[in-house]
Protein backbone atom coordinates (compact mmCIF):
# COMPACT_ATOMS: atom_id res chain seq x y z
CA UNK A 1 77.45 104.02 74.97
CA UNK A 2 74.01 105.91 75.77
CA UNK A 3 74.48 108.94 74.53
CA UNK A 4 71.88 111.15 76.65
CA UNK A 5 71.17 111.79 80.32
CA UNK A 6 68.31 109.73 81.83
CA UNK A 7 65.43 111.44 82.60
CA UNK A 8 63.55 111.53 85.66
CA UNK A 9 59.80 112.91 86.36
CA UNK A 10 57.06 112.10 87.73
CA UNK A 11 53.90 111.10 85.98
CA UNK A 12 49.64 111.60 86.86
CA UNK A 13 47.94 108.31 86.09
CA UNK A 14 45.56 105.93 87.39
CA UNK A 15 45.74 103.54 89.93
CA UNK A 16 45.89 100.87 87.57
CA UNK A 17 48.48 102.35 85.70
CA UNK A 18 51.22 102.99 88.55
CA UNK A 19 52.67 99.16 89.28
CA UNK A 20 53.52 99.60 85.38
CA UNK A 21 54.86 103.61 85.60
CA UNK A 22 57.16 102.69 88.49
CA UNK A 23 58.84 99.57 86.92
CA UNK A 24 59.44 100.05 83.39
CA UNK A 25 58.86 104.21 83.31
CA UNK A 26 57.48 105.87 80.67
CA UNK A 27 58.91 106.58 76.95
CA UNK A 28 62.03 105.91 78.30
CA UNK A 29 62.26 108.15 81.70
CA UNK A 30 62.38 107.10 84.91
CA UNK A 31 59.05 107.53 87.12
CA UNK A 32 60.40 106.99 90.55
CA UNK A 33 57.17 109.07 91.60
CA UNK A 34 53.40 108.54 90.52
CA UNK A 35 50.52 110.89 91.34
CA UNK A 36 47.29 108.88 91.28
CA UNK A 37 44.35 110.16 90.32
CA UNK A 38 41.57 110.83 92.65
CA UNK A 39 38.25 108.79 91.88
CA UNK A 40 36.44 109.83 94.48
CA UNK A 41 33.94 111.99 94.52
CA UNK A 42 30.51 113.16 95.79
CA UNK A 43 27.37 110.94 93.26
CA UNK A 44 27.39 108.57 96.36
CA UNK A 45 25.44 111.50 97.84
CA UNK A 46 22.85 111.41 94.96
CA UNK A 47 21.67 107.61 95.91
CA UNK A 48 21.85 108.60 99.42
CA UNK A 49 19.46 111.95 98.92
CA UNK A 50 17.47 109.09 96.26
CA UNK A 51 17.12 106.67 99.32
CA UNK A 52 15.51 109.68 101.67
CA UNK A 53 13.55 110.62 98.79
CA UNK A 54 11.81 107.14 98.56
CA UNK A 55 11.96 106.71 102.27
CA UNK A 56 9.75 110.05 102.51
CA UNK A 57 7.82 108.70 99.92
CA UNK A 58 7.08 105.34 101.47
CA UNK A 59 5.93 107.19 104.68
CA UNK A 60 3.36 109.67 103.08
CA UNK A 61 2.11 106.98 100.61
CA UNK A 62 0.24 103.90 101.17
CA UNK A 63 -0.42 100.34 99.48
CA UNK A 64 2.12 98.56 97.37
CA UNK A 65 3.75 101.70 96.01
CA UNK A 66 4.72 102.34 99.40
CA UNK A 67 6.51 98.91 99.93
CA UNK A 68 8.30 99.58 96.50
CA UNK A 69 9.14 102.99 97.76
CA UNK A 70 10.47 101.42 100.73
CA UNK A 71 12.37 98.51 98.99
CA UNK A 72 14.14 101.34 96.68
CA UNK A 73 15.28 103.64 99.48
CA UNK A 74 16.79 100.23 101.19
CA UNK A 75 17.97 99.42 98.03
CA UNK A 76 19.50 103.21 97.28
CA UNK A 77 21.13 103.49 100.95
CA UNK A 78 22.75 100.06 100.05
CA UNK A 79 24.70 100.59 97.05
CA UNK A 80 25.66 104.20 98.28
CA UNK A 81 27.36 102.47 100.78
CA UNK A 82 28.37 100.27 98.70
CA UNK A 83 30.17 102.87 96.31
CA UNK A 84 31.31 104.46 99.58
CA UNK A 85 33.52 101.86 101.00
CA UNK A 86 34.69 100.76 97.07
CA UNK A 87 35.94 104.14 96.69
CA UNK A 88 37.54 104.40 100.12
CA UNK A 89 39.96 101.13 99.07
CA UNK A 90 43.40 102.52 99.21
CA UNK A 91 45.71 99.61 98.06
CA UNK A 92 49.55 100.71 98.33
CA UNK A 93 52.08 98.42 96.60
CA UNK A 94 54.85 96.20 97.57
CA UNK A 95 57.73 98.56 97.86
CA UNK A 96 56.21 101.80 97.38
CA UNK A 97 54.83 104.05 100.28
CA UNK A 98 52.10 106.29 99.42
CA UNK A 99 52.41 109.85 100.44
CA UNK A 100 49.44 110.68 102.69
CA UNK A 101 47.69 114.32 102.67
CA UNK A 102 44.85 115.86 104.32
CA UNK A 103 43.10 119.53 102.97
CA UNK A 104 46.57 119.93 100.90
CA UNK A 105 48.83 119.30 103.90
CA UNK A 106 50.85 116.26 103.99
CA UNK A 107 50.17 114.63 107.01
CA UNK A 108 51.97 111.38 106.66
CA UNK A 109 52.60 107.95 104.92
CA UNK A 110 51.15 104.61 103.95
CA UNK A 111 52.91 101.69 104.02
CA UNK A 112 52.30 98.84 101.65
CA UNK A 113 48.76 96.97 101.81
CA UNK A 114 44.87 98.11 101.63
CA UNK A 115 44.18 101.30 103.77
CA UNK A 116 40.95 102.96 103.92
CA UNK A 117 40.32 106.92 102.74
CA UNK A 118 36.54 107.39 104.53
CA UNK A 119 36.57 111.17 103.97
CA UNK A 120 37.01 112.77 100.65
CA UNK A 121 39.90 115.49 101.89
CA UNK A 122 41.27 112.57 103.45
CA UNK A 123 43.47 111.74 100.35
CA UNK A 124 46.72 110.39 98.66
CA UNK A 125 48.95 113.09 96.96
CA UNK A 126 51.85 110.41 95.29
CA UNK A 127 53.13 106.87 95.66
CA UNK A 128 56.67 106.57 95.44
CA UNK A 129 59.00 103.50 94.91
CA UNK A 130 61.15 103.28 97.64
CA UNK A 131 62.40 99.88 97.39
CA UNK A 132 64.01 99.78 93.95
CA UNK A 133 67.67 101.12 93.29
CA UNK A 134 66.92 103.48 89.95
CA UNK A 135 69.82 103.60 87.52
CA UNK A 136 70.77 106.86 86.08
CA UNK A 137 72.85 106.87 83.28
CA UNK A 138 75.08 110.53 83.12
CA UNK A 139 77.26 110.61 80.10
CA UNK A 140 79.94 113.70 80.11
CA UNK A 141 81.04 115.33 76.85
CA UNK A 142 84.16 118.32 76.69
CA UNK A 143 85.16 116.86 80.39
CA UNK A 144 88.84 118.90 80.11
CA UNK A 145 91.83 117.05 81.85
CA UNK A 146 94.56 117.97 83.83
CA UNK A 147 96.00 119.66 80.89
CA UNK A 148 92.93 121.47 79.78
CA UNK A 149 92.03 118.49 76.57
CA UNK A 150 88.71 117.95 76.61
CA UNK A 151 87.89 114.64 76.79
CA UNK A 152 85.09 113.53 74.39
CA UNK A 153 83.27 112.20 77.10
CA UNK A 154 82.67 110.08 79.88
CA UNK A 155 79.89 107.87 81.13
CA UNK A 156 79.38 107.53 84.43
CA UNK A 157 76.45 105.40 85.82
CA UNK A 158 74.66 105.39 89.52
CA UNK A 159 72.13 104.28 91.25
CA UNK A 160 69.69 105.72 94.00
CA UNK A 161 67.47 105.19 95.91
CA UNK A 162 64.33 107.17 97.91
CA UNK A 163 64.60 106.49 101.46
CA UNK A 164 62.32 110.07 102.50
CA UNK A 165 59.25 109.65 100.18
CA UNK A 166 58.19 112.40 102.19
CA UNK A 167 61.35 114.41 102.10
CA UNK A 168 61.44 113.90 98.12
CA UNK A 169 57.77 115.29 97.27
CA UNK A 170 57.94 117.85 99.66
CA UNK A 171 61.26 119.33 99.01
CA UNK A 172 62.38 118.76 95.36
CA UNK A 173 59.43 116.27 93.51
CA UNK A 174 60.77 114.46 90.69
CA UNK A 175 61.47 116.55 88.08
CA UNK A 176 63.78 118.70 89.70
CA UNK A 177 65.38 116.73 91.05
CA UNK A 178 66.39 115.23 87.39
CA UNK A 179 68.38 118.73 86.85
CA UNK A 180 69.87 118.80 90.13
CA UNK A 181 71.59 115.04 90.10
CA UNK A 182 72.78 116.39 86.23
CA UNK A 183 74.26 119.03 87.43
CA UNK A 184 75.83 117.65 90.86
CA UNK A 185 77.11 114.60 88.25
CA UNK A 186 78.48 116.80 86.13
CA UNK A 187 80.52 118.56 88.69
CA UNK A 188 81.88 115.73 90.19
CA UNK A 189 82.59 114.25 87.15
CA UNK A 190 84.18 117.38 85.83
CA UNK A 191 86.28 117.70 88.80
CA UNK A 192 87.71 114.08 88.94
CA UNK A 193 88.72 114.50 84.97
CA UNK A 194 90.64 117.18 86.02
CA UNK A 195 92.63 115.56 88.19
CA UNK A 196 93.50 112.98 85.37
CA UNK A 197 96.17 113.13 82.68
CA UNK A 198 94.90 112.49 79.16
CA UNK A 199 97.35 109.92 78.28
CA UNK A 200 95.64 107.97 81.78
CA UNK A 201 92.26 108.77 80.96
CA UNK A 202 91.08 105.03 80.46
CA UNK A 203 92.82 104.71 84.33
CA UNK A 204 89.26 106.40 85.28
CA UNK A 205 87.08 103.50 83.39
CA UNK A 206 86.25 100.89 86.66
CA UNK A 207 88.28 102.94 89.17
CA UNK A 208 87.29 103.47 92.73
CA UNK A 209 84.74 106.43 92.84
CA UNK A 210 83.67 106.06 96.24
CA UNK A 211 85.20 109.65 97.33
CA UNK A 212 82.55 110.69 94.23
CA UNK A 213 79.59 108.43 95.57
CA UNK A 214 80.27 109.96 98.93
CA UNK A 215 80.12 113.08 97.83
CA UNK A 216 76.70 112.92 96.17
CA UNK A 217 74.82 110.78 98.66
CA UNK A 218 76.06 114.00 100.92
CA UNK A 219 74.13 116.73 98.33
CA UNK A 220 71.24 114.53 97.70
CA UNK A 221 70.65 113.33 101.49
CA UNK A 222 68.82 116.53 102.20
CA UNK A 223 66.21 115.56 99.01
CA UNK A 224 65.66 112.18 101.14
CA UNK A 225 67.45 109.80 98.65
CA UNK A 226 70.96 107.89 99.10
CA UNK A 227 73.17 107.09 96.09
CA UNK A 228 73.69 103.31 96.77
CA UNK A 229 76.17 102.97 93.79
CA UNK A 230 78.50 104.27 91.31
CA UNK A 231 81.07 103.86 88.45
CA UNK A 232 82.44 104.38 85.17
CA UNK A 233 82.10 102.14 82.50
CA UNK A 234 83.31 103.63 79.88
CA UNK A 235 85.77 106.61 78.81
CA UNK A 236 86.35 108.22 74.95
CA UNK A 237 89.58 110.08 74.63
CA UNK A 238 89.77 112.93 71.44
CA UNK A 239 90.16 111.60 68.26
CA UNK A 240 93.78 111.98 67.89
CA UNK A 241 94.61 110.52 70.99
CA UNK A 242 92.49 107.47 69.94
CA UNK A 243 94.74 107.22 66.97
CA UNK A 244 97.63 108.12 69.57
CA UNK A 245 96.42 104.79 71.69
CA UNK A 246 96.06 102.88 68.92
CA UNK A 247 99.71 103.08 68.29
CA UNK A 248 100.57 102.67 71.43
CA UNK A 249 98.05 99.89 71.88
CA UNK A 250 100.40 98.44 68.77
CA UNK A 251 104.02 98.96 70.55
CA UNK A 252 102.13 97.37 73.27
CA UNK A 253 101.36 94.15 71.68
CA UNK A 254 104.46 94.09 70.00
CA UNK A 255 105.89 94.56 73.15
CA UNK A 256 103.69 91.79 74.66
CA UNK A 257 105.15 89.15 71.86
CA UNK A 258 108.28 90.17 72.50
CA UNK A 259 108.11 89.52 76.14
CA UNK A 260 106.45 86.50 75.59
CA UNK A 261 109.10 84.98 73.27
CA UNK A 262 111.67 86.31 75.67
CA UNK A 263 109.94 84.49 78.12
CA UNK A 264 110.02 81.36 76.62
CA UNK A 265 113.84 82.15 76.12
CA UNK A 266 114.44 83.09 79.51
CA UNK A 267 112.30 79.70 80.56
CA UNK A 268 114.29 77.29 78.09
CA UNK A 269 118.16 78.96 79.27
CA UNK A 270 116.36 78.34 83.26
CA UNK A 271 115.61 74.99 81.99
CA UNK A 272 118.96 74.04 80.38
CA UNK A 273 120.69 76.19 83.76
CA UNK A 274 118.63 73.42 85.64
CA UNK A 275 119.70 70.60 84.03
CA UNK A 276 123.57 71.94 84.15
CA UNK A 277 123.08 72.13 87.75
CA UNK A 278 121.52 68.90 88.10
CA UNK A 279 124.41 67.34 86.57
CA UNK A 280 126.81 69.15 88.40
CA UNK A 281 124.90 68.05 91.40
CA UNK A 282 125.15 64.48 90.06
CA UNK A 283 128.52 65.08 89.76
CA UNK A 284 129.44 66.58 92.79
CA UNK A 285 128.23 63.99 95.08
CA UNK A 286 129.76 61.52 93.28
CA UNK A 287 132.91 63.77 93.99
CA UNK A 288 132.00 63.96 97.31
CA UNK A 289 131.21 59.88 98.00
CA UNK A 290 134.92 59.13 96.51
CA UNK A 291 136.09 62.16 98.45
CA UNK A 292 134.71 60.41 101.87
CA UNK A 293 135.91 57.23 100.67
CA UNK A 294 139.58 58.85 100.05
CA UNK A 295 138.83 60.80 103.64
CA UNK A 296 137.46 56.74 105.60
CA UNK A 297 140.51 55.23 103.80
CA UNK A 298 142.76 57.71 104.98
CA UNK A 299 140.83 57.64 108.24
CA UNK A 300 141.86 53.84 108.51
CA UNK A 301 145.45 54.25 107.17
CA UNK A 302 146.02 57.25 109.95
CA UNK A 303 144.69 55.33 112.61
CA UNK A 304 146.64 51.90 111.51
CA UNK A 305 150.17 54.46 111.98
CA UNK A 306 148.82 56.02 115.24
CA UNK A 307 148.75 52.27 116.28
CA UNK A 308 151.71 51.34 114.86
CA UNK A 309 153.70 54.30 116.48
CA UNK A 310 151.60 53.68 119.95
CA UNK A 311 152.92 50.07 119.71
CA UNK A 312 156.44 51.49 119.18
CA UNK A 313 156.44 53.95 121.23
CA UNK A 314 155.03 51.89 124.16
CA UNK A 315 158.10 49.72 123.47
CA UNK A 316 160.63 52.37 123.46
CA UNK A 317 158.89 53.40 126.75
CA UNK A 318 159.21 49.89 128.55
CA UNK A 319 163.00 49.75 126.84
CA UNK A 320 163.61 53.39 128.65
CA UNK A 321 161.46 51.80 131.42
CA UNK A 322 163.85 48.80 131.93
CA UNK A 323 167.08 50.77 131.37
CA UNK A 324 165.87 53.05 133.47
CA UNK A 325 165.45 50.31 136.12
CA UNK A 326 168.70 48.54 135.34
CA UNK A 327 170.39 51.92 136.20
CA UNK A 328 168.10 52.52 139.18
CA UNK A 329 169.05 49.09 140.32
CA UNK A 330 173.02 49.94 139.59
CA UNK A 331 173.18 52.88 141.13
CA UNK A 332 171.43 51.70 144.06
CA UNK A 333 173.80 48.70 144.23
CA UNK A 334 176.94 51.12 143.87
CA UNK A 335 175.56 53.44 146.41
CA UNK A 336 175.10 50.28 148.69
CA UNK A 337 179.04 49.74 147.89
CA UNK A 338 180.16 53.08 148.52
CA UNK A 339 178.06 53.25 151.89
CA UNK A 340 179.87 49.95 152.92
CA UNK A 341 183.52 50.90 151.81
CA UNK A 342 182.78 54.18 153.86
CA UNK A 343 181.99 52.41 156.64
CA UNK A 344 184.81 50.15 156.08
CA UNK A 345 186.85 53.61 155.61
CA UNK A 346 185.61 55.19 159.03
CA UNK A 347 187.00 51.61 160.86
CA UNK A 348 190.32 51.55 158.90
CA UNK A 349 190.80 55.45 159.66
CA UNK A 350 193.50 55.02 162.35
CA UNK A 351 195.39 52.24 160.91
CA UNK A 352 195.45 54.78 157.74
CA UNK A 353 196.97 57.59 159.30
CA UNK A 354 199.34 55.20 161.01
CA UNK A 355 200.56 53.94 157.31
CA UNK A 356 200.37 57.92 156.09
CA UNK A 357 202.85 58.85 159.31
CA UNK A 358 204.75 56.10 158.76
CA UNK A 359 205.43 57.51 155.25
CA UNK A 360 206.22 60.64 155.89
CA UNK A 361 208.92 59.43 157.85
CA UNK A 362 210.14 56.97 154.79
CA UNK A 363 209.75 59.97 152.83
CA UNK A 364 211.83 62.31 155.40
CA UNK A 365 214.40 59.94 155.25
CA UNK A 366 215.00 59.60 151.54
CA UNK A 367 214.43 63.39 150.99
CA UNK A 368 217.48 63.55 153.89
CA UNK A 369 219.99 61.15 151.70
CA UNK A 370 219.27 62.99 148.69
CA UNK A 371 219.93 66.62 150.03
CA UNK A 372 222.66 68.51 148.11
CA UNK A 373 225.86 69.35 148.95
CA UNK A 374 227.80 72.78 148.96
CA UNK A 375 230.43 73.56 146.97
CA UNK A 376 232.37 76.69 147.83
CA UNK A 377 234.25 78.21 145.00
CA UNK A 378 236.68 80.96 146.44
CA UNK A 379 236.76 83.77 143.78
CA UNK A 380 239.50 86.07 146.16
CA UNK A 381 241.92 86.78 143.19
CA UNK A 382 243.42 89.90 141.96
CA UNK A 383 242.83 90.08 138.03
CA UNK A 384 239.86 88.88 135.56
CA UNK A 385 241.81 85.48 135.02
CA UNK A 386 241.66 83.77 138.25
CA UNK A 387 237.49 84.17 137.63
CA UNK A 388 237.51 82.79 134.84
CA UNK A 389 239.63 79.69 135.83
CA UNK A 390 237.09 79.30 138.39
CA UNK A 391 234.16 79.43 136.09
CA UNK A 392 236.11 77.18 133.85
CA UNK A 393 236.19 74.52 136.79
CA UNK A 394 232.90 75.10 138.05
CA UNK A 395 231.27 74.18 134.58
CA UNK A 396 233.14 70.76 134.35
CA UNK A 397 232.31 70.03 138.30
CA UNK A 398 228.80 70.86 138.35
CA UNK A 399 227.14 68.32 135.80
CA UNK A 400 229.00 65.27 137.43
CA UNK A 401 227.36 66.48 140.66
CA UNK A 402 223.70 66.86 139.28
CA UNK A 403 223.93 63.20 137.95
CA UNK A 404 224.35 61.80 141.48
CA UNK A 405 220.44 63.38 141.77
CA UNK A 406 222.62 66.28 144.27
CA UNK A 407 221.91 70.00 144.18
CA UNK A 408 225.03 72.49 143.72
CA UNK A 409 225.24 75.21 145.40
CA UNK A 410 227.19 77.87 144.91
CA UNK A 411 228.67 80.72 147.07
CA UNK A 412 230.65 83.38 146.33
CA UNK A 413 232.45 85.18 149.02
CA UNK A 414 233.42 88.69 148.75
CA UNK A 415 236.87 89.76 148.72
């Protein structure tokens, strides 16, 4: 792990020299900004006061040394203007923008290609990448956590880029702006830790810091740049809770065996479970094809009785049926009787009562034969005796009478 901030500035050089200062820096420090140096100047001037010399020259002279004074001021203006327009080549590269400033005062910026500087106040003040995302390294030593340990540090990496050139010269210039990203990195960073346990400090190595990248593109915007990314690769705890993690990092691989040979337990006892169940499957629907076997047996046998006992009972029904009939048919047959012989009854009516008179008067007559007859005992005597002489005679008399089917009757007359 790096063990120092990276350093940004900004560096005076040629313009030879700046495709090389903006890519791969300089002893190590980023050079996101170069300031080229101006090679323009004013000895154009001296071949162009040179040329007027010889053209006066030419004029007041005559001969040959006049056409040679002439030739020299032609050749004089020539390469003035010559060294003119070479020195006015501007040539911006591929993702840089040059910064553009006139008597001091920026005035705008130059996009990438050849541009042309005529006037010597007319001039470029920096070129600055703009296209390339620079990496800044920010490792964090004594970062305390949420129990005031101080971490031994933390790394925390970003990269930005300038999207202002013009914002970035003007208001900050590169190396301030190397202590102000420190500093706001070191805050934030400082700030997050806190917020962390110490036994979850490695919890902040590749998690989500986009609250943190947030938070810096929003104190750097103003300096024209835009954090484009950000994380933490890497985290050291304190000593002793290295040696504290180690241990645990031991329990935990113990642990890890353990679960893994439990696993393979747990997957064998699943696997033999399986196979138990796969045999009680077997056996079940075996079970269950002898069970519907049993039930389409059964089925058959139930249905063979319901057929037998329809069959019976559709005999005892036609038995009842014909009984039924027969005693229909001998009822009907006695009614028919009875509705004759009371017909026959209603004709013979008058002879009956005839016979049934005629009867009565048998009847009369026999009831008149058999009437009983009297017998008067006299009981008119003094004493006791003659009463029970009487009695005496009365007892003999009376059962002689009743077996000639007469009645006895007996009066007593008062004295």
């Amino acid at each position: 792990m790096s063990s120092e901030f990276s350093k940004i500035k900004e560096s005076l050089a040629s313009w030879s020299e700046i495709r090389q200062l903006l890519r791969g820096g300089e002893s190590g420090q980023l050079v996101p900004v170069v300031i080229p140096k101006d090679r323009r100047g004013f000895a154009w001037l001296t071949l162009v006061f040179l040329a007027l010399y010889l053209a006066g020259t030419a004029l007041l002279s005559g001969g040959v040394f006049s056409g040679l004074a002439a030739l020299g001021a032609v050749l004089s203006l020539v390469v003035a203007l010559v060294w003119l327009w070479r020195r006015a080549i501007i040539e911006i590269e591929e993702g840089t923008t040059g910064v553009r400033s006139r008597w001091g005062a920026i005035v705008g910026t130059l996009p990438p290609g050849r541009h042309y500087l005529w006037l010597p106040w007319d001039r470029v003040d920096a070129v600055v990448d703009t296209s390339t995302e620079i990496p800044y390294s920010a490792p964090i030593v004594a970062c305390p956590t949420a129990e005031n340990v101080p971490l031994k540090s933390i790394e925390f990496f970003l990269k930005f880029r300038i999207i202002d050139p013009v914002a970035f010269v003007r208001t900050i210039g590169a190396g301030n702006f190397d202590l102000v990203l420190s500093s706001a990195v070191q805050d934030a960073i400082r700030q997050r830790s806190r917020l962390v346990h110490t036994e979850r400090a490695y919890d902040l190595r590749g998690s989500d810091v986009g609250d943190m990248q947030e938070l810096l593109t929003r104190q750097l915007g103003r300096y024209g740049v835009r954090i484009t990314g950000a994380n933490i690769p890497d985290v050291q705890l304190p000593d002793q809770y290295q040696q504290h993690l180690a241990t645990r990092e031991k329990v935990a691989k113990e642990l890890s065996a353990f679960e893994r040979e439990w696993e393979l337990t747990r997957k064998r006892r699943i696997d033999t479970l399986l196979m138990e169940i796969e045999r009680s499957k077997k056996t079940r629907d075996a079970r269950i094809v002898e069970v519907r076997a049993a039930a389409n047996t059964a089925r058959k046998d139930v249905a063979r009785m319901l057929e037998e006992h329809e069959t019976e009972a559709q005999r005892v029904r036609w038995e009842i049926e014909a009984k039924g009939r027969a005693q229909l048919t001998s009822a009907e047959n006695e009614a028919k009787g009875l509705r004759r012989l009371a017909d026959a009854y209603r004709d013979n009516r008058a002879v009956l009562q005839y016979e049934l008179a005629r009867r009565r008067l048998d009847v009369g007559a026999k009831l008149a034969e058999n009437a009983p007859r009297p017998v008067v005992v006299r009981t008119d005597g003094a004493g006791g005796e003659s009463s029970v002489l009487s009695t005496m005679l009365l007892a003999q008399i009376l059962p002689q009478l009743g077996s000639g089917n007469g009645q006895v009757t007996r009066t007593v007359e008062p004295n």
